[in-house]
C-alpha atoms as a PDB file:
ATOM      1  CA  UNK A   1       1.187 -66.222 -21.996  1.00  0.00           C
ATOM      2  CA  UNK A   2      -1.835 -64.698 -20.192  1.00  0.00           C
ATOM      3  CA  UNK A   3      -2.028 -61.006 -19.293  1.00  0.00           C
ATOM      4  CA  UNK A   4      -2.395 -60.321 -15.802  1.00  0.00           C
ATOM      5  CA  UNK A   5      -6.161 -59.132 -15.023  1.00  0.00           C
ATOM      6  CA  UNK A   6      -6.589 -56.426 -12.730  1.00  0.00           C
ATOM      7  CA  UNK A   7      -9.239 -56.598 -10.031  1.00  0.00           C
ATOM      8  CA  UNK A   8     -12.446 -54.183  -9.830  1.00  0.00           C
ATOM      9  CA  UNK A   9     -12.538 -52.504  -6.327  1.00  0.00           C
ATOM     10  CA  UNK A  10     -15.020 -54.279  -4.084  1.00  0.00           C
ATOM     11  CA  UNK A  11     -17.063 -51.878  -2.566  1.00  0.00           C
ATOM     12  CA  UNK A  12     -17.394 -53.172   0.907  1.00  0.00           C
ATOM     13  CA  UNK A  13     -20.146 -55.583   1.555  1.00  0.00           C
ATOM     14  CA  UNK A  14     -21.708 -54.277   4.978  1.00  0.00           C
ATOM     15  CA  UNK A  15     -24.119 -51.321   5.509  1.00  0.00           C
ATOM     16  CA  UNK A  16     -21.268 -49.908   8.103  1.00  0.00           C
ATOM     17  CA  UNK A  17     -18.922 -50.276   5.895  1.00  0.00           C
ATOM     18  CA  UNK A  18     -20.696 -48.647   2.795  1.00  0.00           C
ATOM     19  CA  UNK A  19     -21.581 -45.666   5.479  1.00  0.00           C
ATOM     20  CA  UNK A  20     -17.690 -45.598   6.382  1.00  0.00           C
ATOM     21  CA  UNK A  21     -16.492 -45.369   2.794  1.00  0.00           C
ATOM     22  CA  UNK A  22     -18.819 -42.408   2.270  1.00  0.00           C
ATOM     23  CA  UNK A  23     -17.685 -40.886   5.181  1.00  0.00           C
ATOM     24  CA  UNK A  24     -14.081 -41.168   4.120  1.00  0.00           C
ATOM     25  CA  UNK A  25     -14.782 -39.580   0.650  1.00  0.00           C
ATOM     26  CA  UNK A  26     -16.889 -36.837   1.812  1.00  0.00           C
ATOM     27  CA  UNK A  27     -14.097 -35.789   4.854  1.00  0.00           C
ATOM     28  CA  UNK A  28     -11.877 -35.755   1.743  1.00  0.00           C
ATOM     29  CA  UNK A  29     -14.247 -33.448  -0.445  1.00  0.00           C
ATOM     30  CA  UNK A  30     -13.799 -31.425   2.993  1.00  0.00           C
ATOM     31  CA  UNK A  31      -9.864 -31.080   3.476  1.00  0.00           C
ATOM     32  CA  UNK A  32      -9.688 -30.487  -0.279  1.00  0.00           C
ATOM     33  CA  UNK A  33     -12.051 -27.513  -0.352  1.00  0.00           C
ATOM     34  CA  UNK A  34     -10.132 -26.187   2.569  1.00  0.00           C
ATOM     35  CA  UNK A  35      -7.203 -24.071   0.689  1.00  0.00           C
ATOM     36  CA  UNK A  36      -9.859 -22.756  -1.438  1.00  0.00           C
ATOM     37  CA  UNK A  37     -12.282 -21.769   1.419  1.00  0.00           C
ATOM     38  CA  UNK A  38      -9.091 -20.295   3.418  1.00  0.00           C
ATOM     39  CA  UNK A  39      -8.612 -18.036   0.238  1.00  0.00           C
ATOM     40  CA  UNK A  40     -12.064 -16.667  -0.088  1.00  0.00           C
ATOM     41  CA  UNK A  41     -12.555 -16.202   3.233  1.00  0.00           C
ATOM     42  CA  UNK A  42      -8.752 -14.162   3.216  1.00  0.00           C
ATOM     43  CA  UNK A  43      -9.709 -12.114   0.363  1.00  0.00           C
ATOM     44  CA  UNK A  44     -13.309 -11.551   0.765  1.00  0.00           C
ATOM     45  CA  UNK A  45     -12.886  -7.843   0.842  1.00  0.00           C
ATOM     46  CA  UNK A  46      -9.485  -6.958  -1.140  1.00  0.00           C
ATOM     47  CA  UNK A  47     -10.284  -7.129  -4.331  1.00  0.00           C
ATOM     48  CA  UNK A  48     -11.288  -4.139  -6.655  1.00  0.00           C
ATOM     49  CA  UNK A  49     -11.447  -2.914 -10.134  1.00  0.00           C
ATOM     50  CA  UNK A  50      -9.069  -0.255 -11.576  1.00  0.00           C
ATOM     51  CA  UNK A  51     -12.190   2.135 -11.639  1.00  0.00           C
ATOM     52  CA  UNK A  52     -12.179   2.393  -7.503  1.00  0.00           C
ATOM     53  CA  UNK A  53      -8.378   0.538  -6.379  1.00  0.00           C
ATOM     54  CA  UNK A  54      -7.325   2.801  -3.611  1.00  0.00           C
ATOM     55  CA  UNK A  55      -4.569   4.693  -4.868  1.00  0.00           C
ATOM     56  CA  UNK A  56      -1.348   2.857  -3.699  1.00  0.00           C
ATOM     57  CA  UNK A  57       2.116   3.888  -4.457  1.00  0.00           C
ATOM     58  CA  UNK A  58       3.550   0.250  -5.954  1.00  0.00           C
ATOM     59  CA  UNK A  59       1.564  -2.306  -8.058  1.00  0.00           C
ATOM     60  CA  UNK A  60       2.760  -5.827  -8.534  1.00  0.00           C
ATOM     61  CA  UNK A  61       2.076  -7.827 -12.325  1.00  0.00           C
ATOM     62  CA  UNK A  62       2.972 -10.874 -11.912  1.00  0.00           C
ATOM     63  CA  UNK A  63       4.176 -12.660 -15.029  1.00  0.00           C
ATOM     64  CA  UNK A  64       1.916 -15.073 -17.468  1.00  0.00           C
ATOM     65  CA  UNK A  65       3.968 -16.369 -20.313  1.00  0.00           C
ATOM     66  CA  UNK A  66       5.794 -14.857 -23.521  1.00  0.00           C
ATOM     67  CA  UNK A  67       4.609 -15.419 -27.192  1.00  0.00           C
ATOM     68  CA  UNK A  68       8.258 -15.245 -29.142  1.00  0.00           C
ATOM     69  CA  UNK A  69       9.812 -12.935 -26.689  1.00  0.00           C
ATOM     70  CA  UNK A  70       6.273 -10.879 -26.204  1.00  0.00           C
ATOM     71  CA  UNK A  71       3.626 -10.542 -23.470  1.00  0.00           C
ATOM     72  CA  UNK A  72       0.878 -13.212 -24.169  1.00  0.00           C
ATOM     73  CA  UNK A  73      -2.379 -12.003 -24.345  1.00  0.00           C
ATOM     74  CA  UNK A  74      -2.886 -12.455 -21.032  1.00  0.00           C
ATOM     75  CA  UNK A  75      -0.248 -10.778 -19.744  1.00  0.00           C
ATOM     76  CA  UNK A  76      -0.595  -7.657 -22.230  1.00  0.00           C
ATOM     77  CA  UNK A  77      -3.558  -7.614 -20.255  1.00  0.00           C
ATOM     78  CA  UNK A  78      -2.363  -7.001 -16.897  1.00  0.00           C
ATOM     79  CA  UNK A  79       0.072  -4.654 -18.080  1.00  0.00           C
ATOM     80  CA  UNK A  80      -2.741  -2.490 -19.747  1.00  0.00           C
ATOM     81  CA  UNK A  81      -4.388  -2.486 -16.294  1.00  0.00           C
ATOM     82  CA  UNK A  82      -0.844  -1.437 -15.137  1.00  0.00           C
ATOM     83  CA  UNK A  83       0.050   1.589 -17.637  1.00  0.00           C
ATOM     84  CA  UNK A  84      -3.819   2.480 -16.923  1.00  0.00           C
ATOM     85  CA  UNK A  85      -3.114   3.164 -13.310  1.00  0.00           C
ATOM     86  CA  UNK A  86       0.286   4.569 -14.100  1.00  0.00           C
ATOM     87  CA  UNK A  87      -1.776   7.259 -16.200  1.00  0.00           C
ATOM     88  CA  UNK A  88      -4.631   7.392 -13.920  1.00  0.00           C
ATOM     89  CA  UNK A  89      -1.924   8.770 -11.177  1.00  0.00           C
ATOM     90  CA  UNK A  90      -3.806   5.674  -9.009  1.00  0.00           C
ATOM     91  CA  UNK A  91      -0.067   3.988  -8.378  1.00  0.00           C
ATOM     92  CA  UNK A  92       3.459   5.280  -9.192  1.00  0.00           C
ATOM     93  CA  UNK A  93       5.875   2.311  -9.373  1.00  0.00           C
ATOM     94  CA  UNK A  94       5.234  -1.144 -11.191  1.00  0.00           C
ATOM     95  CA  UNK A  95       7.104  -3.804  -9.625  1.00  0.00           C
ATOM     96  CA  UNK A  96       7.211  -6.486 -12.925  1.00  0.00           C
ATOM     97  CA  UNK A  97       7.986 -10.242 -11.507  1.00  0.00           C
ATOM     98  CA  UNK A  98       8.720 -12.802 -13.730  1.00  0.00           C
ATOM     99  CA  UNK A  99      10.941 -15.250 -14.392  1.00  0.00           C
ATOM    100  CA  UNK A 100      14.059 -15.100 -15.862  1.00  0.00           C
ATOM    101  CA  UNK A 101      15.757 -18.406 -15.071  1.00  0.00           C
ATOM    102  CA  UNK A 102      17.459 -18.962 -19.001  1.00  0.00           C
ATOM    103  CA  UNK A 103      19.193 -16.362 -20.916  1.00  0.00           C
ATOM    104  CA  UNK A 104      16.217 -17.076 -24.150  1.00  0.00           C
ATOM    105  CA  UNK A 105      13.443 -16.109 -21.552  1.00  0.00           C
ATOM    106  CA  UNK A 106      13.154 -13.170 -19.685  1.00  0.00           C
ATOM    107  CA  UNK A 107       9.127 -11.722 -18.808  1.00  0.00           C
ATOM    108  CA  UNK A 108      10.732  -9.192 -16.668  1.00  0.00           C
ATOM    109  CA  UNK A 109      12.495  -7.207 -19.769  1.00  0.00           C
ATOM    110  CA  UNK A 110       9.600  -8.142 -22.022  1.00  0.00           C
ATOM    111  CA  UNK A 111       6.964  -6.830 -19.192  1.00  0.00           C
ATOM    112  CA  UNK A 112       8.843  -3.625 -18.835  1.00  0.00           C
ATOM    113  CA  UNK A 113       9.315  -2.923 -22.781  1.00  0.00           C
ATOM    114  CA  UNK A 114       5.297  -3.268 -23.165  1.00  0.00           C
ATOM    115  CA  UNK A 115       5.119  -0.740 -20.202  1.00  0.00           C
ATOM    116  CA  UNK A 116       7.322   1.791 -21.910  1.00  0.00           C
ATOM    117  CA  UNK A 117       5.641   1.590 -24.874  1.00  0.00           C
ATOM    118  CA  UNK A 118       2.148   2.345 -23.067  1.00  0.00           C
ATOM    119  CA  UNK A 119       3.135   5.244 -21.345  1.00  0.00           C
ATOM    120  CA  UNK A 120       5.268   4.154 -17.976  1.00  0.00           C
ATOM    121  CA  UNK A 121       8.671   5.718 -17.536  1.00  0.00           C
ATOM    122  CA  UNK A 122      11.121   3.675 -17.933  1.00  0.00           C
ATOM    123  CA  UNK A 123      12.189   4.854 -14.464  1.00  0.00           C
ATOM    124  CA  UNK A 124       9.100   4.031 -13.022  1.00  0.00           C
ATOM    125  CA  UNK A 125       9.397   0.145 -13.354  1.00  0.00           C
ATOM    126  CA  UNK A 126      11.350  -1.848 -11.271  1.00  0.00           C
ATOM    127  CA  UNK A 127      12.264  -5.678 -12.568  1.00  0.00           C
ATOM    128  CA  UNK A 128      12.071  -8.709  -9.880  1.00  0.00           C
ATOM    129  CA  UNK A 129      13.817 -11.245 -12.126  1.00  0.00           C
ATOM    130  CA  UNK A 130      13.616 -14.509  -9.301  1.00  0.00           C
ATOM    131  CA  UNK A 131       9.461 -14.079  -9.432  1.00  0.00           C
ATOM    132  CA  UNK A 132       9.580 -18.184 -10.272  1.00  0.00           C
ATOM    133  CA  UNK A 133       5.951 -18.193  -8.660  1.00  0.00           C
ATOM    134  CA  UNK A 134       3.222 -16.489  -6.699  1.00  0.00           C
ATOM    135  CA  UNK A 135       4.390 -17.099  -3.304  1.00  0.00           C
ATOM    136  CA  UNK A 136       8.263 -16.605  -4.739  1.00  0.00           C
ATOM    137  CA  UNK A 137       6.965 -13.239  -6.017  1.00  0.00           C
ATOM    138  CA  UNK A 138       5.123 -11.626  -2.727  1.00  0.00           C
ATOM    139  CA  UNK A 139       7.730 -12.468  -0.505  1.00  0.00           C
ATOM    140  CA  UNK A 140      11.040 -10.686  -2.451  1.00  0.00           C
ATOM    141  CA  UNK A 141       8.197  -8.137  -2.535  1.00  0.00           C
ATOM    142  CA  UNK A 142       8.341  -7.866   0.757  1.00  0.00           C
ATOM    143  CA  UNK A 143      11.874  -8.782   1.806  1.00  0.00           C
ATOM    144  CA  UNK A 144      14.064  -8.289  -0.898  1.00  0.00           C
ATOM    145  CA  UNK A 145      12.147  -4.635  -2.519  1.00  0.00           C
ATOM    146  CA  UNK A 146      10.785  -2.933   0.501  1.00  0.00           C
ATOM    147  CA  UNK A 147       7.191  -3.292  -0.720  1.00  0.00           C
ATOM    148  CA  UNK A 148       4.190  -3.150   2.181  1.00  0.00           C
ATOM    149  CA  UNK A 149       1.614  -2.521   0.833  1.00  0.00           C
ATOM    150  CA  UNK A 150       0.400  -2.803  -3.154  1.00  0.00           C
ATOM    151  CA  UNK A 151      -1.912  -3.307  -6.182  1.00  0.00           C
ATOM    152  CA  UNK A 152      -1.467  -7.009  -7.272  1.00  0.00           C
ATOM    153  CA  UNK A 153      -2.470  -7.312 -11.136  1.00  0.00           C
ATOM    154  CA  UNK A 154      -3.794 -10.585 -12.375  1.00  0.00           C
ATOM    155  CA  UNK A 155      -6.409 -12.571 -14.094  1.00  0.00           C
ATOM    156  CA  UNK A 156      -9.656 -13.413 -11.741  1.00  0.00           C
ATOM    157  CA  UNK A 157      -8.788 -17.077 -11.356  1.00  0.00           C
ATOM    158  CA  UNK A 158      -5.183 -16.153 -10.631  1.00  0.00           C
ATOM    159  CA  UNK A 159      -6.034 -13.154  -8.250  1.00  0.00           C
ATOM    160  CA  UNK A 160      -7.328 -14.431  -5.041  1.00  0.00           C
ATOM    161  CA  UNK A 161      -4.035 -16.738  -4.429  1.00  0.00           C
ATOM    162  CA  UNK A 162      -2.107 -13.927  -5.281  1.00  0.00           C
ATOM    163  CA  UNK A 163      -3.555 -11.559  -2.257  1.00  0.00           C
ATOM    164  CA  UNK A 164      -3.628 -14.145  -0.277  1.00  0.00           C
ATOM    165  CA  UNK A 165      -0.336 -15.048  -0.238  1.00  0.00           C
ATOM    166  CA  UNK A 166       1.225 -11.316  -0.260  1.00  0.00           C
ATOM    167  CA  UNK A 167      -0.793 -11.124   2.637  1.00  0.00           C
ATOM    168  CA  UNK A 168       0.926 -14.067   4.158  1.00  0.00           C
ATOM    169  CA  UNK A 169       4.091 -12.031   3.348  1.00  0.00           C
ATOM    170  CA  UNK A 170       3.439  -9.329   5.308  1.00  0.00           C
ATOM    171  CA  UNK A 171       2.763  -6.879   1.962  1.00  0.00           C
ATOM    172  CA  UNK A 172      -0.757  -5.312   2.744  1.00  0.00           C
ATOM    173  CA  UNK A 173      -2.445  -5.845  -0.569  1.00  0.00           C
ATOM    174  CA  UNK A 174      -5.822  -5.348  -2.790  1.00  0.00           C
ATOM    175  CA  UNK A 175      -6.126  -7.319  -5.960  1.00  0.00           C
ATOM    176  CA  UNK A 176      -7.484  -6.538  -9.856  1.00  0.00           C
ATOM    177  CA  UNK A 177      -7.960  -9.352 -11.501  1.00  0.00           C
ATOM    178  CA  UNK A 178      -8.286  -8.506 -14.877  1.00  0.00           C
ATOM    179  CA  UNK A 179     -11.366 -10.021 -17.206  1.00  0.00           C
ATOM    180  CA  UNK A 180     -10.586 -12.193 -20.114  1.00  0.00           C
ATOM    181  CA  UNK A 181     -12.261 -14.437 -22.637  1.00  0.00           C
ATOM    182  CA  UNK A 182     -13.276 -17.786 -21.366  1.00  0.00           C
ATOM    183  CA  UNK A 183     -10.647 -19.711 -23.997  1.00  0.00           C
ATOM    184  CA  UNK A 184      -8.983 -23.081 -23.178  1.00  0.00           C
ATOM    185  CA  UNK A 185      -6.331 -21.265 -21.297  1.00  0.00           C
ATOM    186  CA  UNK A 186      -9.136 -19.484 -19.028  1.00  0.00           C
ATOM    187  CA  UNK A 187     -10.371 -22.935 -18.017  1.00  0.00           C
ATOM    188  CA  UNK A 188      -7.108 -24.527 -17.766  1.00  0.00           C
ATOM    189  CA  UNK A 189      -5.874 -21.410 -15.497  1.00  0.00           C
ATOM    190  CA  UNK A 190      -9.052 -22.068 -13.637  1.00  0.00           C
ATOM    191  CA  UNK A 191      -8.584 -25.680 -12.837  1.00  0.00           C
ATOM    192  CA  UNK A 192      -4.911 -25.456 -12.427  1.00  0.00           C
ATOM    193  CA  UNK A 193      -5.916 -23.021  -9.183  1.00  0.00           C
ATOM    194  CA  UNK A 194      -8.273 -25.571  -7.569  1.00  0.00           C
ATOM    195  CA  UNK A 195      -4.705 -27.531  -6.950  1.00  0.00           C
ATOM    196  CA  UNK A 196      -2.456 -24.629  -6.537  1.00  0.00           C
ATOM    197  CA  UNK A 197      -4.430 -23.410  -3.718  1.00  0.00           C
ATOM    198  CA  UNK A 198      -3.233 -26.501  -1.404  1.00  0.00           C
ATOM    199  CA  UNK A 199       0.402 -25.624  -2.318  1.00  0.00           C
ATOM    200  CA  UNK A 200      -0.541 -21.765  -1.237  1.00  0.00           C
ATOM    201  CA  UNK A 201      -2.122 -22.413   1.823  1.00  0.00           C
ATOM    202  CA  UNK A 202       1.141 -24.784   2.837  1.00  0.00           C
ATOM    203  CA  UNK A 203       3.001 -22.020   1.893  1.00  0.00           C
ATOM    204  CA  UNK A 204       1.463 -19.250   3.861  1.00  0.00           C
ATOM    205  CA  UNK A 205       1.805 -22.066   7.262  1.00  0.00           C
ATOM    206  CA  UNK A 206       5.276 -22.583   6.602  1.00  0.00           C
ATOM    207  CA  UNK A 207       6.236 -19.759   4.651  1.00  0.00           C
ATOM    208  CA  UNK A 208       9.688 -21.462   3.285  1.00  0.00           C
ATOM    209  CA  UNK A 209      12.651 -18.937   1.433  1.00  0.00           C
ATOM    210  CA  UNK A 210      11.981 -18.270  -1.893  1.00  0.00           C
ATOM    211  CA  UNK A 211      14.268 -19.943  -5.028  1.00  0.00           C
ATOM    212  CA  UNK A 212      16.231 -16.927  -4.976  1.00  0.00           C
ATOM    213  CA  UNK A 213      16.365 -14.218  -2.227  1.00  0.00           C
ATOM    214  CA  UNK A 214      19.433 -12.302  -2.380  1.00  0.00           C
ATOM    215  CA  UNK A 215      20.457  -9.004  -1.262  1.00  0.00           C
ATOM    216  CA  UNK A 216      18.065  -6.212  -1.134  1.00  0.00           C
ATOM    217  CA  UNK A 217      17.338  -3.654  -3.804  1.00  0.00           C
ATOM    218  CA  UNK A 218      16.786  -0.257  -3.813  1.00  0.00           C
ATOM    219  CA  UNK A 219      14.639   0.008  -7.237  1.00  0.00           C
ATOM    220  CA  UNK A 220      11.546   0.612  -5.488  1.00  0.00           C
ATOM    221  CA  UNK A 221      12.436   3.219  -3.041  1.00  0.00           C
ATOM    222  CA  UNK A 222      14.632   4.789  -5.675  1.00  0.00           C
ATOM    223  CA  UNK A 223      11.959   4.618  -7.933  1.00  0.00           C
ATOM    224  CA  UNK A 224       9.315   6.325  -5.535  1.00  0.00           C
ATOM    225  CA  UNK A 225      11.726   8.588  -4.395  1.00  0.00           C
ATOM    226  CA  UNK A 226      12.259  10.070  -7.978  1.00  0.00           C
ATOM    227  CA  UNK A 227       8.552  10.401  -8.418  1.00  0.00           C
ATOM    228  CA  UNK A 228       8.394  13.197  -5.623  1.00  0.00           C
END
């Protein structure tokens, strides 16, 4: 029995044609640069280093994976940039967001044990446990925690989409994006964002209802109000 052949693409055979084909591919180059333009051009003048972040009173870590129950390296990271603020007197609530969608995996808990251990109060923290993604994240932020304006904590290819969206949430926000090695995860973080940033830009258009909203909480304000 003979296997099926499959046919080359025929590239077409006029001049117009050929012209119309390039067309087509570079107006798609085009629209799929777009998201990532938007965010540049969104962000261009919110981001900062933990040396000269205004001081704010809430900053946001978003979380980045656990190693068997523990921060990964990345996110130890973001939480040292975190504590470091904490001890700086730059912020005085971290908002930890993370997900915490099976009873064996909970970044929330995880992110605020590291915190306590480097020198944030246990009362000082405040757990989003419904933080199932960036845009999930920013707006229980806004909505669900009272936030309006913050410090978002993440690694530089993670960052921009971050402030961005917040900012599409209505929290007013400036963005560290923590420095890291340039590993396989770097580059895979760094290509994943290329696509992620079409799914953030449809997101800050339509701006759907998170996973999870909820009631509201009172951690932050609580929180803030015992810092005074």
């Amino acid at each position: 029995m003979r296997r099926p052949t499959l046919r080359r693409p025929r590239l077409p055979r006029t001049r117009t044609g050929r012209r119309r084909l390039v067309q087509a591919v570079m107006a798609g180059c085009v629209l799929a640069l777009l998201p990532a333009t938007w965010m540049y051009t969104v962000t261009a003048d919110r981001l900062r280093t933990t040396a000269d972040v205004p001081r704010t009173e809430v900053a946001v870590v978003f979380g980045a994976g656990l190693w068997d129950g523990e921060p990964s390296p990345y996110l130890a990271h973001r939480l040292d940039a975190a504590a470091r603020l904490y001890r700086e007197n730059r912020v005085e609530v971290v908002l930890v967001t993370g997900d915490n969608s099976r009873k064996d995996y909970d970044e929330p808990d995880a992110m605020r044990a590291y915190l306590t251990r480097h020198g944030v109060p246990d009362g000082r923290i405040v757990s989003d446990y419904a933080g199932f993604d960036t845009w999930d994240s920013c707006v229980r932020a806004k909505k669900i925690f009272g936030v309006d304006r913050a410090v978002l904590i993440s690694q530089g290819f993670h960052i921009r989409r971050a402030v961005a969206l917040c900012q599409a949430a209505g929290v007013r926000s400036y963005g560290i994006g923590v420095q890291d090695k340039h590993d396989v995860t770097w580059y895979y973080g760094g290509t994943r964002e290329i696509f992620a940033s079409g799914k953030a830009a449809l997101d800050a258009v339509f701006r759907p209802d998170p996973r999870f909203l909820g009631p509201k909480e009172e951690g932050v304000p609580a929180a803030l109000a015992s810092a005074r």
